[in-house]
C-alpha atoms as a PDB file:
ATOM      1  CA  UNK A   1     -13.809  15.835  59.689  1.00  0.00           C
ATOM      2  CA  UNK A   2     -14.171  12.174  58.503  1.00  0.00           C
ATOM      3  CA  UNK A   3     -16.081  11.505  55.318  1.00  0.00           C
ATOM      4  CA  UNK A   4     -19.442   9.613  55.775  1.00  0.00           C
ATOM      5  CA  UNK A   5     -19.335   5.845  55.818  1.00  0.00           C
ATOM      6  CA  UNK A   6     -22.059   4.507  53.400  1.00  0.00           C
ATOM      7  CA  UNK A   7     -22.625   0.552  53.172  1.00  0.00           C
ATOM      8  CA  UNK A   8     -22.990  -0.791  49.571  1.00  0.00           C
ATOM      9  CA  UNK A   9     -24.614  -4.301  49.037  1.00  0.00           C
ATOM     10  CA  UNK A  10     -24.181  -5.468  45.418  1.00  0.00           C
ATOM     11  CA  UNK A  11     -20.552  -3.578  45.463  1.00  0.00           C
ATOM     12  CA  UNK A  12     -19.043  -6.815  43.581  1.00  0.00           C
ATOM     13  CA  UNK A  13     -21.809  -6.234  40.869  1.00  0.00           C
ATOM     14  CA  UNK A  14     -21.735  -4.265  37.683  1.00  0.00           C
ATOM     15  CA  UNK A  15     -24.028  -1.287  38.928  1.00  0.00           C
ATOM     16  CA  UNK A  16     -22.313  -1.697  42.608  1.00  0.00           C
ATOM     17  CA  UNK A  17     -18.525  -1.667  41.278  1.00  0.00           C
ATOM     18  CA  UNK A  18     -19.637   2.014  39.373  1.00  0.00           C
ATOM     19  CA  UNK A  19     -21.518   3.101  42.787  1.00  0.00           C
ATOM     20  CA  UNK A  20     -18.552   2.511  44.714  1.00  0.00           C
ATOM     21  CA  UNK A  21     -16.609   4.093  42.171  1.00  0.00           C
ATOM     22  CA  UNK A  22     -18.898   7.231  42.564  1.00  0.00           C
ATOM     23  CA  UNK A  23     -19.002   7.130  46.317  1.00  0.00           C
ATOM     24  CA  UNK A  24     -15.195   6.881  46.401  1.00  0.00           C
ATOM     25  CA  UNK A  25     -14.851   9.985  43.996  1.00  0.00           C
ATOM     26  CA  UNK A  26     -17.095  11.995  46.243  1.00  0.00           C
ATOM     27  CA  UNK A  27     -14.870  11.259  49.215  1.00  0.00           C
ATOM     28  CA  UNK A  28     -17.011   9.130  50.905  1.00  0.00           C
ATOM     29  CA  UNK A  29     -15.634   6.427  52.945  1.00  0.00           C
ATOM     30  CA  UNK A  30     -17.207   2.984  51.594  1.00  0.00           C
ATOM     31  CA  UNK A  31     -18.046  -0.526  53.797  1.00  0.00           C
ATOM     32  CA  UNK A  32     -19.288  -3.172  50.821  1.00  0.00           C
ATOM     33  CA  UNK A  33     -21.326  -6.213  52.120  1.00  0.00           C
ATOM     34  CA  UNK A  34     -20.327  -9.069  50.386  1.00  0.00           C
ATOM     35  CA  UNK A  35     -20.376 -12.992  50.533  1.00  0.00           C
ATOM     36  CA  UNK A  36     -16.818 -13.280  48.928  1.00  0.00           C
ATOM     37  CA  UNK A  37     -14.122 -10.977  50.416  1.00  0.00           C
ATOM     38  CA  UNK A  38     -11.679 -12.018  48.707  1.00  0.00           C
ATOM     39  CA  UNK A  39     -13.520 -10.942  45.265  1.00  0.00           C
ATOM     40  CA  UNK A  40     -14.100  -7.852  46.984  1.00  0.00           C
ATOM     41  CA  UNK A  41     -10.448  -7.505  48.067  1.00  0.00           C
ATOM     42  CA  UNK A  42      -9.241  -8.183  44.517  1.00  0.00           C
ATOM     43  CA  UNK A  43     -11.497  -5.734  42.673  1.00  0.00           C
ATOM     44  CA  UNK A  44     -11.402  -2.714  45.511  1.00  0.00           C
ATOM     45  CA  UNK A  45      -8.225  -3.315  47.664  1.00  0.00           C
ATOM     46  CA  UNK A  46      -7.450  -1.083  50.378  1.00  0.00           C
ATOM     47  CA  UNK A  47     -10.180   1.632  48.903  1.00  0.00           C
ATOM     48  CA  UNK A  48     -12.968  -0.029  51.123  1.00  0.00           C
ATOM     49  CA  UNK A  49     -13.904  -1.370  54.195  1.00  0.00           C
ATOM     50  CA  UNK A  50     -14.867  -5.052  54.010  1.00  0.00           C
ATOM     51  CA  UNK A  51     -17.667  -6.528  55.484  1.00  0.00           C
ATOM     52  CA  UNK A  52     -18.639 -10.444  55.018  1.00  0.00           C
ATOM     53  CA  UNK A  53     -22.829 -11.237  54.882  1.00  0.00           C
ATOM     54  CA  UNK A  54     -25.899 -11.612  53.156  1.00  0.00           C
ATOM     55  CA  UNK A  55     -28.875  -9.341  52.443  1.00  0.00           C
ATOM     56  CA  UNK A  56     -30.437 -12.837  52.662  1.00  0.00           C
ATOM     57  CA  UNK A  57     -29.075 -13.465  56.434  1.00  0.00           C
ATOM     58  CA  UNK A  58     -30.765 -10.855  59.189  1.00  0.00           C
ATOM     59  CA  UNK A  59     -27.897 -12.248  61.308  1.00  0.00           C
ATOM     60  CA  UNK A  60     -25.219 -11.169  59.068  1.00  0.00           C
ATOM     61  CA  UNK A  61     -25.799  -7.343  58.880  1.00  0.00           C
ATOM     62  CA  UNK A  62     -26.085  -5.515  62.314  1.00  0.00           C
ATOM     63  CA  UNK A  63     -21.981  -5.656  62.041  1.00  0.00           C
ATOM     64  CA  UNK A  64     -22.306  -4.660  58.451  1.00  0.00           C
ATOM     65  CA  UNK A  65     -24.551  -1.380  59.249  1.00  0.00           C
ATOM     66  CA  UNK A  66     -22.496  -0.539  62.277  1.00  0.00           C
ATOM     67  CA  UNK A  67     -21.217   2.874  62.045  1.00  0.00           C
ATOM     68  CA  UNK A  68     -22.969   3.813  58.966  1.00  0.00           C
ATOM     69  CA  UNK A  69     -24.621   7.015  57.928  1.00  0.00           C
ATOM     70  CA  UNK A  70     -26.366   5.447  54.739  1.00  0.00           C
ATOM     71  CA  UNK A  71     -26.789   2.285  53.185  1.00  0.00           C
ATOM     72  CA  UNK A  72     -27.553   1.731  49.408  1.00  0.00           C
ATOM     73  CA  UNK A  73     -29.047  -1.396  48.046  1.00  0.00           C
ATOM     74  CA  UNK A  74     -28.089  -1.784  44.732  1.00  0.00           C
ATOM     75  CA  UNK A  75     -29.982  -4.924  42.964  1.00  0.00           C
ATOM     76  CA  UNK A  76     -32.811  -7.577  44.536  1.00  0.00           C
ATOM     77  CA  UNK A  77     -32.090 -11.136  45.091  1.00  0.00           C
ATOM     78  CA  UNK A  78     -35.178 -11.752  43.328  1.00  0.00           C
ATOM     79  CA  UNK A  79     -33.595 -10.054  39.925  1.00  0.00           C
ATOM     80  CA  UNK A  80     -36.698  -8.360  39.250  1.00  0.00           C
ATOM     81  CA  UNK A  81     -36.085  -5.078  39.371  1.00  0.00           C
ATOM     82  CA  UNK A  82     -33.135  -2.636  40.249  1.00  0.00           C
ATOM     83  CA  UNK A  83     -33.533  -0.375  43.806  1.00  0.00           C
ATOM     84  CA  UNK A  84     -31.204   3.091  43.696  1.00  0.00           C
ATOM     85  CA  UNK A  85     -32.934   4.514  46.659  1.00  0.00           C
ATOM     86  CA  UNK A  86     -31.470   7.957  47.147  1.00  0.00           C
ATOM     87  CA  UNK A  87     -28.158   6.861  44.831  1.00  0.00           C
ATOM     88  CA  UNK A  88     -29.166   9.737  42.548  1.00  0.00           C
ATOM     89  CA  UNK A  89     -29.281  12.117  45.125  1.00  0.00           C
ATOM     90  CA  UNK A  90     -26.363  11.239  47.285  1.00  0.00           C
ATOM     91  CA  UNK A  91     -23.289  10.046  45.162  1.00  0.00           C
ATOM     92  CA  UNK A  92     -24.359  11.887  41.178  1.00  0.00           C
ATOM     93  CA  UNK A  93     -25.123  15.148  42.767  1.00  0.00           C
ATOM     94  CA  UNK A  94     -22.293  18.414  42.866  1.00  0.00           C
ATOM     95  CA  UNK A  95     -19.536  17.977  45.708  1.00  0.00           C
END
């Protein structure tokens, strides 16, 4: 059987670097939306799948979310507040 596919935005982050961490730990298989791959590629390798795009630019995430079964939002552009809808639940509970 092959191990859900969740889509982290904010991977590159502090919070989304330990959430991918997490995910990966649980077996999950993790896409991370990002505007720099190569940042991405030099902080997670091969470990994730890499997809290029902005929370900010609709026309950047239907590849992004293709294929997913969950997709975490880990910080708002705004910097207001922090969203970990469902995180808890998901990635910190028992395997």
């Amino acid at each position: 059987m092959t191990a859900a596919l969740i889509l982290v935005a904010g991977a590159t982050g502090g919070v989304g670097q330990l959430a991918v961490a997490k995910a990966l730990e649980k077996g999950f298989t993790v896409r991370v939306l990002t505007r720099q791959a190569d940042k991405a590629k030099q902080m997670f390798g091969d470990r994730v799948e890499i997809a290029v795009g902005d929370i900010r630019q609709p026309n950047t995430l239907p590849a992004a979310v293709t294929g997913c079964n969950a997709h975490y939002l880990l910080y708002w552009y705004d910097c207001l507040s922090f969203c970990q809808v469902g995180f808890s639940k998901l990635l910190l509970s028992p395997k």
